[in-house]
Protein backbone atom coordinates (compact mmCIF):
# COMPACT_ATOMS: atom_id res chain seq x y z
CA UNK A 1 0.00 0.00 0.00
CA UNK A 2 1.44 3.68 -0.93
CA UNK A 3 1.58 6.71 1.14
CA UNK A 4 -1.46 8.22 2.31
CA UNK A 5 -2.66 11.55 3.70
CA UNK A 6 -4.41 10.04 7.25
CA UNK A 7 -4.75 13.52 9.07
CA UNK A 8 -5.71 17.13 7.69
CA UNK A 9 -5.74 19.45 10.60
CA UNK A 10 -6.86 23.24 11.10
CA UNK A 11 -5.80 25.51 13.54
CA UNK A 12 -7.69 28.91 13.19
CA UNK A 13 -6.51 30.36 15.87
CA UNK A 14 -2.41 30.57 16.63
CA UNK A 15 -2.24 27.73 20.13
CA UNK A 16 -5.78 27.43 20.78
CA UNK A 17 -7.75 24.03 19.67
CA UNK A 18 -7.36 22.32 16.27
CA UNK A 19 -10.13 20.96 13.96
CA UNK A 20 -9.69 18.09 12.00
CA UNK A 21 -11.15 17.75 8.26
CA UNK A 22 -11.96 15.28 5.66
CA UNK A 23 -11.23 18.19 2.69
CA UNK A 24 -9.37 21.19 2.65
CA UNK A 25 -8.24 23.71 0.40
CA UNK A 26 -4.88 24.93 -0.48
CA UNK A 27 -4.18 28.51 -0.42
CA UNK A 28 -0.56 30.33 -0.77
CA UNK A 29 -0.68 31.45 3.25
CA UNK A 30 -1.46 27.90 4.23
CA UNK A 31 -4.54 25.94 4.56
CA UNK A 32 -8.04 27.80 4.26
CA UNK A 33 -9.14 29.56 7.82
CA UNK A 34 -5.05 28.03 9.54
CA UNK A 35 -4.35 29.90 12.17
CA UNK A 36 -5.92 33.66 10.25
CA UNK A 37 -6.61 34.61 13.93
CA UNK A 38 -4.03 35.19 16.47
CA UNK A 39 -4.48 36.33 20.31
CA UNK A 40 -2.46 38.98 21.38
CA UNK A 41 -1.90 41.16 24.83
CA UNK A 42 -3.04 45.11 24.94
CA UNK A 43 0.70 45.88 23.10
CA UNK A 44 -0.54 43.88 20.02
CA UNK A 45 2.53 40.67 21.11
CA UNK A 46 1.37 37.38 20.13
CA UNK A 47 0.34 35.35 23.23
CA UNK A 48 0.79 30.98 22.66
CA UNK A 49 1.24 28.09 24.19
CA UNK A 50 4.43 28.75 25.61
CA UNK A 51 3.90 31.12 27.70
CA UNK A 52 0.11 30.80 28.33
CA UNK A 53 -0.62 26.67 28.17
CA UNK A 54 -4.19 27.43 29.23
CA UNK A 55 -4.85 28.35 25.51
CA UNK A 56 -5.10 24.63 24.44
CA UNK A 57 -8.34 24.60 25.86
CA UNK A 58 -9.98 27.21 23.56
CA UNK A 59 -12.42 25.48 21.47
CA UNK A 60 -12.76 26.38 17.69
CA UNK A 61 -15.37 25.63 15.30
CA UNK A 62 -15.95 26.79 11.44
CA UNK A 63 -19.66 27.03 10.72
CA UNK A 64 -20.45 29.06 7.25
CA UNK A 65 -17.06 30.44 7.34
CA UNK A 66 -17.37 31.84 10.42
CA UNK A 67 -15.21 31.62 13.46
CA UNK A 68 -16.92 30.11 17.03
CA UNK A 69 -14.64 30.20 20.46
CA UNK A 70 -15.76 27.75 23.37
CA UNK A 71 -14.26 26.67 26.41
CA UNK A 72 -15.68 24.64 29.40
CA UNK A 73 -17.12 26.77 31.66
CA UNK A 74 -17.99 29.27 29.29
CA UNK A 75 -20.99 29.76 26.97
CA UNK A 76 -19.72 29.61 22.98
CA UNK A 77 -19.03 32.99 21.28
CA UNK A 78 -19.53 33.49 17.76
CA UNK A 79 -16.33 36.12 15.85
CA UNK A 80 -18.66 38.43 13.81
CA UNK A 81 -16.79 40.58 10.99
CA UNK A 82 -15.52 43.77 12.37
CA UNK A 83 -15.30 47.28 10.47
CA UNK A 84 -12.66 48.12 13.09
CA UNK A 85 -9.49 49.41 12.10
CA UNK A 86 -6.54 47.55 12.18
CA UNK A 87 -4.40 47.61 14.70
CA UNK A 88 -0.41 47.15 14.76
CA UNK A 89 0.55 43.26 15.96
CA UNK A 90 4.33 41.44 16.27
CA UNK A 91 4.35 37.75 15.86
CA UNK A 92 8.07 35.97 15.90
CA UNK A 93 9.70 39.81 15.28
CA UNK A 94 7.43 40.27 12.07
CA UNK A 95 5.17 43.36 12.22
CA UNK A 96 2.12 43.81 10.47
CA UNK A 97 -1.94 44.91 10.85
CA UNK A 98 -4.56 42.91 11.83
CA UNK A 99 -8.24 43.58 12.72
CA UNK A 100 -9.24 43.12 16.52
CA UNK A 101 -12.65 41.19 17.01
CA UNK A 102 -15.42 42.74 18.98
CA UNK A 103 -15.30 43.63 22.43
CA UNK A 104 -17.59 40.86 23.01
CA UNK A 105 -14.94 38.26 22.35
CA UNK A 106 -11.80 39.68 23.95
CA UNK A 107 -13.76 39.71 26.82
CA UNK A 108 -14.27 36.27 26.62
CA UNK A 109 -10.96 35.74 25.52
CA UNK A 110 -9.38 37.70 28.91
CA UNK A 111 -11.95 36.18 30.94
CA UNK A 112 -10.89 32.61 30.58
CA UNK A 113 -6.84 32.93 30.37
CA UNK A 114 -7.29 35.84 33.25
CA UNK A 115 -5.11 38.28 31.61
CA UNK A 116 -5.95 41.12 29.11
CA UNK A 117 -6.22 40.03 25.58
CA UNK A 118 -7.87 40.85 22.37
CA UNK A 119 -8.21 38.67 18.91
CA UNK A 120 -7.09 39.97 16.07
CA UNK A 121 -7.96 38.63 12.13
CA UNK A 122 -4.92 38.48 9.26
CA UNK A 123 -7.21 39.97 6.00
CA UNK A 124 -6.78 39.12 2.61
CA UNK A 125 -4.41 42.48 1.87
CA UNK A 126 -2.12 41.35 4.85
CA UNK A 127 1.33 40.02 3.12
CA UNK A 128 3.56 38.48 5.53
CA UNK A 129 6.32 36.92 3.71
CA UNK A 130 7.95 33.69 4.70
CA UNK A 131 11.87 33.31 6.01
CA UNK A 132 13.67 34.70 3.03
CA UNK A 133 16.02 31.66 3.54
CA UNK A 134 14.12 29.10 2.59
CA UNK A 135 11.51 30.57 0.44
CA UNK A 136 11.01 29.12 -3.11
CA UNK A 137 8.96 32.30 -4.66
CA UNK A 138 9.70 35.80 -3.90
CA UNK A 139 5.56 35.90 -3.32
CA UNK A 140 5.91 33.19 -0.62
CA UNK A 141 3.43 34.38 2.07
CA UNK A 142 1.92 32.95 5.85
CA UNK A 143 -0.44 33.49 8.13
CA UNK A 144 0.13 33.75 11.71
CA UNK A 145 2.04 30.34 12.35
CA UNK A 146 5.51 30.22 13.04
CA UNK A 147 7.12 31.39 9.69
CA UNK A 148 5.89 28.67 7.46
CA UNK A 149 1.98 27.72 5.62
CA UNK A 150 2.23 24.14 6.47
CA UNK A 151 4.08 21.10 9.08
CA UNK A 152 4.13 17.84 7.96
CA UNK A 153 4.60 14.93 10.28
CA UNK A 154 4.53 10.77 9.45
CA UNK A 155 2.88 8.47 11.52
CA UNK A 156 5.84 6.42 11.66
CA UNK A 157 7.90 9.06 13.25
CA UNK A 158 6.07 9.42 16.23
CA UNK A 159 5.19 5.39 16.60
CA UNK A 160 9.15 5.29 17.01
CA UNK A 161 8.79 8.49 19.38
CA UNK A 162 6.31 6.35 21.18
CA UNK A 163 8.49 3.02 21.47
CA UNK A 164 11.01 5.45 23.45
CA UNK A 165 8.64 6.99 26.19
CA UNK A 166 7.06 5.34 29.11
CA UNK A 167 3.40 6.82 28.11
CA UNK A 168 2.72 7.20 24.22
CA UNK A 169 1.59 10.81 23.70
CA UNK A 170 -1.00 11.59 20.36
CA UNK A 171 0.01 13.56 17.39
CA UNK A 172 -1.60 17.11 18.15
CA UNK A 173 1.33 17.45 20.80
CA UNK A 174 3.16 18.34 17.37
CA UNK A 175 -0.05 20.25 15.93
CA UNK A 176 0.65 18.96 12.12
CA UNK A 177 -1.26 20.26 9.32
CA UNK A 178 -0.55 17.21 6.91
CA UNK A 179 0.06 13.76 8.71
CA UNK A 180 1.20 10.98 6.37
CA UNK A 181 1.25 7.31 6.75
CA UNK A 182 2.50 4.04 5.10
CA UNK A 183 6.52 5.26 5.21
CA UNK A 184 9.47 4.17 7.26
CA UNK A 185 10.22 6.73 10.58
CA UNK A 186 11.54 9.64 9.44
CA UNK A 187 11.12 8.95 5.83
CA UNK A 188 10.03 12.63 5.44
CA UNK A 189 13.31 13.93 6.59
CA UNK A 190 14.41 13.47 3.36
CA UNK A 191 11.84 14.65 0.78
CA UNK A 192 12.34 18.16 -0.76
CA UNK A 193 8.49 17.82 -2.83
CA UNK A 194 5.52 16.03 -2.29
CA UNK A 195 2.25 15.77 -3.93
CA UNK A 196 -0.87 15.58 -1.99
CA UNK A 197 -3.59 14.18 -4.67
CA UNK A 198 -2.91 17.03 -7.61
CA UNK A 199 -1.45 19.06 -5.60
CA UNK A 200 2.52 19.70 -5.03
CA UNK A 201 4.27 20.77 -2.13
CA UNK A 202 7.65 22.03 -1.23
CA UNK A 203 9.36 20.99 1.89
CA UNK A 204 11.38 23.35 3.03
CA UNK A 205 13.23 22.77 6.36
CA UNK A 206 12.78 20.89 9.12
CA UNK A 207 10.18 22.04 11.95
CA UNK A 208 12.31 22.98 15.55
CA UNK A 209 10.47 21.69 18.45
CA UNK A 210 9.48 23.92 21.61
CA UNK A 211 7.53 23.74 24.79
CA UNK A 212 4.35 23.55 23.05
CA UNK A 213 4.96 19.88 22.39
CA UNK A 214 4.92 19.46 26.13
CA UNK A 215 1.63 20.75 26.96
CA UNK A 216 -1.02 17.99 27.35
CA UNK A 217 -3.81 19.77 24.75
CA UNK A 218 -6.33 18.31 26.79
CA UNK A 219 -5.73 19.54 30.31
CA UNK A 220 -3.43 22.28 29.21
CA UNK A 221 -0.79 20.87 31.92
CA UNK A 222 3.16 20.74 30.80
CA UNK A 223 5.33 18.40 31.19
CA UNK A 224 9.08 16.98 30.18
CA UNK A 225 7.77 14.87 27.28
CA UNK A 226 8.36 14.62 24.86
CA UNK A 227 11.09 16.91 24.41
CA UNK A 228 13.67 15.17 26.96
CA UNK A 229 13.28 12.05 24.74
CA UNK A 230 13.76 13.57 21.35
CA UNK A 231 16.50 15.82 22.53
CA UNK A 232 18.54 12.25 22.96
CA UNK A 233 18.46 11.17 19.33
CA UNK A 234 16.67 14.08 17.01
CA UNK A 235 19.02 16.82 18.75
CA UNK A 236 21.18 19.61 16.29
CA UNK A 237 23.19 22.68 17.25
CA UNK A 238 20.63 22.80 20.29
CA UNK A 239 17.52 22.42 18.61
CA UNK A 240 15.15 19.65 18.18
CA UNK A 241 13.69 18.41 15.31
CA UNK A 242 10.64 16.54 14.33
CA UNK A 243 8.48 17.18 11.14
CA UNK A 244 9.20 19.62 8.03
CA UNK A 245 7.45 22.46 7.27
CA UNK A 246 6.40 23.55 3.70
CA UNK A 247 4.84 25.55 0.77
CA UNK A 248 2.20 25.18 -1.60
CA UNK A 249 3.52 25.20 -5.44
CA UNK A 250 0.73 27.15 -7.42
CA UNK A 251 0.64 27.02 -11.44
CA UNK A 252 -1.14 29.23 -13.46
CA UNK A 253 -3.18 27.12 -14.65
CA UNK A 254 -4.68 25.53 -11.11
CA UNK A 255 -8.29 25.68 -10.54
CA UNK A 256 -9.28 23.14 -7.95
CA UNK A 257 -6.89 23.47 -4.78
CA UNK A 258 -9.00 21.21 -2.66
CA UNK A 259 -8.07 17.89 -1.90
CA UNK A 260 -8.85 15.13 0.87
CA UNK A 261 -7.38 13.23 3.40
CA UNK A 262 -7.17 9.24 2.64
CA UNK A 263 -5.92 11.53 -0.54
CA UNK A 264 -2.44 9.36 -1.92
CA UNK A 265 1.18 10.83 -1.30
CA UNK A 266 3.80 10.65 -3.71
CA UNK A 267 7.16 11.71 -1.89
CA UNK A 268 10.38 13.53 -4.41
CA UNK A 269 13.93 13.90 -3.35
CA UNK A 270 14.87 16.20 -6.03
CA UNK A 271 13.22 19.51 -5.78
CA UNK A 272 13.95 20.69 -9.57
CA UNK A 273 12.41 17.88 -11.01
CA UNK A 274 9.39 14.93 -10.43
CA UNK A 275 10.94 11.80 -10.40
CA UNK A 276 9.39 9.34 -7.34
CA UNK A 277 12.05 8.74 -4.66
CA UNK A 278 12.13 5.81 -2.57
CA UNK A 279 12.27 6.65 1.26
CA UNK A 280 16.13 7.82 2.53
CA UNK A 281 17.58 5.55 5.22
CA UNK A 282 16.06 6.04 8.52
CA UNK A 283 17.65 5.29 11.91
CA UNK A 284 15.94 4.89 15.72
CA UNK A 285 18.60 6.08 17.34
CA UNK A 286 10.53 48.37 13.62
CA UNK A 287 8.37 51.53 13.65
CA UNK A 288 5.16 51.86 11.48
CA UNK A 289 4.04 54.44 9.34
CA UNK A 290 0.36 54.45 8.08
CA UNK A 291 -1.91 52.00 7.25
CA UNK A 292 -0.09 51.53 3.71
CA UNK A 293 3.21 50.87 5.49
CA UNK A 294 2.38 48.00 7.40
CA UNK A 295 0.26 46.27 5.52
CA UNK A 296 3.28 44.21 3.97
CA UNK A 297 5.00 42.87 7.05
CA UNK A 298 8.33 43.77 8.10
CA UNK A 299 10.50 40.43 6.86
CA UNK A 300 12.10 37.81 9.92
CA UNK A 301 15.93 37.79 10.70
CA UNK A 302 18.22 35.88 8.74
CA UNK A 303 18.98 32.29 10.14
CA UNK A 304 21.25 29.89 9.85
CA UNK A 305 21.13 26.74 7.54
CA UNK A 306 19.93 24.18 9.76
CA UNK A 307 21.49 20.52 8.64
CA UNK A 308 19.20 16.99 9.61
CA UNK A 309 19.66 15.84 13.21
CA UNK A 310 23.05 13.97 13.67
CA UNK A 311 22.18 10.21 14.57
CA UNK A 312 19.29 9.80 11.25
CA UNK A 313 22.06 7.56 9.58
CA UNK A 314 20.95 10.20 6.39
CA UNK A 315 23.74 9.50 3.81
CA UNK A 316 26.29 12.44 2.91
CA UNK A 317 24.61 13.13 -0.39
CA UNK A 318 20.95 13.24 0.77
CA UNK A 319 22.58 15.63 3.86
CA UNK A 320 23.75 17.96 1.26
CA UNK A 321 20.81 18.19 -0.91
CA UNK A 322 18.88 19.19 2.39
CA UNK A 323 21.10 21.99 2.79
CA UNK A 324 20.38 23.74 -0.42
C-alpha cells in the first residue's frame, strides 16, 4: 500500500484548539481559515502556548465560514466581521496589521486565560512573507504560524517516538497540518516535494520543536515529554527536530486546490524535477508608518542553515541536498 494523507488538521486560531477535516483547500498562506486569527496582549505581542498553556483549551469551530470560540465553563461565542481598524501586531519579530474582534470576544478571551487580551484577524491584503532563507517564490506568504503555511509529520515518526517513552503521547502534541502514513520513521526527513492528490508541495526545512509539544492539549498541563526524549536522538546545534514544514507550489493554470485526506502521497527527493524517490535511510537512534506601510509585514531575521539531526544515519549526499 502507498503513502497516504491520514490527518488534515486546522488551527484557526495561533495555540488554541485544532479541527480536523476530511477536505481542505490549499491557499498560498497555508490551509483555508489556519491559524488567520491570532491572540495577542493590549501591546498587540502574540500570546501561545508557551507562555500561556491554558490556551489549548480554547475550542474552535468553522460554521459558514465563520469563526466560534468555546471553552468549558464558558458559553460559545460566535467572531462576527468587524469594520474596526486595524491595529499594529508582532508575531516571531514580524510586524504587520490585523483587525481586533469585537469587544464581546476579547472579553471572553481575557476572561478565561485571566489576563488582558484581544483577537485579532490576518485579512486578505495582509502580506507576511515567509523566512527569506528558505523561500522558493519571492511571493511566498503565511499566516500567523511560526514562519511557514504548512508542518508535515509521518505516523511512523512518532510510533518510534512512542516506542522510546514510558506513556505514548498523540500527534496534536506536534499540531501537524498534513500527517502521512504508510513510510518508514523519518522517511520525510528526506523529501524536498511532495504531492498531496494534484497538488505539489515544497518541503522546506525541518520544523524545531518547543515547549508547546509538552503541553497535554487536553488539560493544558506541561510536562518533560516529549522533548527530553527527542532531545537524545533528534538533537542539532541545540535544537530539536521533528516534522518539516512547507509551501504550496501554485501554477497558473490551477483551478481546484482542494483535496482530501485518505488523498495518496507521492514523496520527491529532487526539488527541480518529479521523479518518485524511494524513502532515505532512517535510523531509531521596527516603527510603522500608516496603514499603507504595514500592511506588507516587516521580513524575519536571517537564520542559519539548519542541517538533519546527527544520529538519522541520512547519507552524505541526501545531507547535502537538504542543505540547499
Amino acid at each position: 500500500m502507498g503513502l497516504v494523507l491520514s490527518e488534515l488538521n486546522i488551527y484557526p486560531v495561533k495555540s488554541a484548539a485544532g479541527i480536523a477535516l476530511q477536505t481542505a483547500e490549499a491557499q498560498l498562506r497555508g490551509l483555508e481559515f489556519d491559524r488567520r486569527w491570532m491572540i495577542v496582549d493590549l501591546r498587540g505581542k502574540f500570546m501561545t502556548q508557551r507562555q500561556f498553556p491554558r490556551m489549548a483549551l480554547i475550542q474552535t469551530q468553522i460554521e459558514a465560514g465563520k469563526l466560534h470560540l468555546s471553552a468549558v465553563g464558558m458559553d460559545s461565542i460566535a467572531v462576527l466581521p468587524t469594520e474596526n481598524s486595524p491595529i499594529k501586531v508582532e508575531v516571531w519579530g514580524d510586524r504587520c496589521a490585523a483587525i481586533p474582534a469585537e469587544d464581546a470576544v476579547n472579553g471572553w478571551l481575557s476572561k478565561f486565560l485571566d489576563r488582558p487580551c484581544q483577537l485579532v484577524y490576518m485579512s486578505d491584503e495582509v502580506i507576511r512573507l515567509v523566512d527569506r532563507n528558505y523561500a522558493v517564490a519571492d511571493r511566498d506568504r503565511v499566516s500567523f504560524a511560526d514562519g511557514f503555511p504548512y508542518l508535515l509529520i509521518s505516523e511512523a515518526s512518532l510510533a518510534d517516538l512512542n516506542s522510546r517513552l514510558e506513556m505514548p503521547l498523540p500527534m496534536n502534541r506536534f499540531r501537524p497540518n498534513f500527517v502521512v502514513s504508510g513510510c518508514e520513521p523519518f522517511a520525510e526527513d528526506g523529501w524536498k516535494r511532495i504531492r498531496i492528490g494534484s497538488i505539489a508541495f515544497h518541503l522546506v526545512k525541518l520544523c524545531s520543536r518547543c515547549v508547546v509539544t509538552t503541553v497535554d492539549q487536553a488539560t493544558g498541563i506541561r510536562a518533560q515529554e516529549p522533548l527530553a526524549t527527542l532531545g537524545t536522538y533528534r538533537r542539532q546545534k541545540g535544537k530539536i527536530f521533528f516534522g518539516q514544514k512547507s509551501r504550496a507550489r501554485r501554477r497558473r493554470n490551477d483551478r481546484d486546490r482542494r483535496f482530501d485526506r485518505n488523498s495518496g502521497v507521492m514523496p520527491y527527493l529532487e526539488a527541480a524535477r518529479l521523479k518518485p524517490c524511494s524513502p532515505p535511510p532512517t535510523s531509531k537512534s521596527p516603527n510603522f508608518g500608516g496603514i499603507s506601510d504595514y500592511l506588507k509585514c516587516q521580513p524575519m531575521p536571517q537564520s542559519p542553515t539548519e542541517q538533519p539531526p546527527q544520529g538519522l544515519g541520512i547519507s552524505r549526499a541526501l545531507a547535502a541536498s537538504l542543505s540547499h
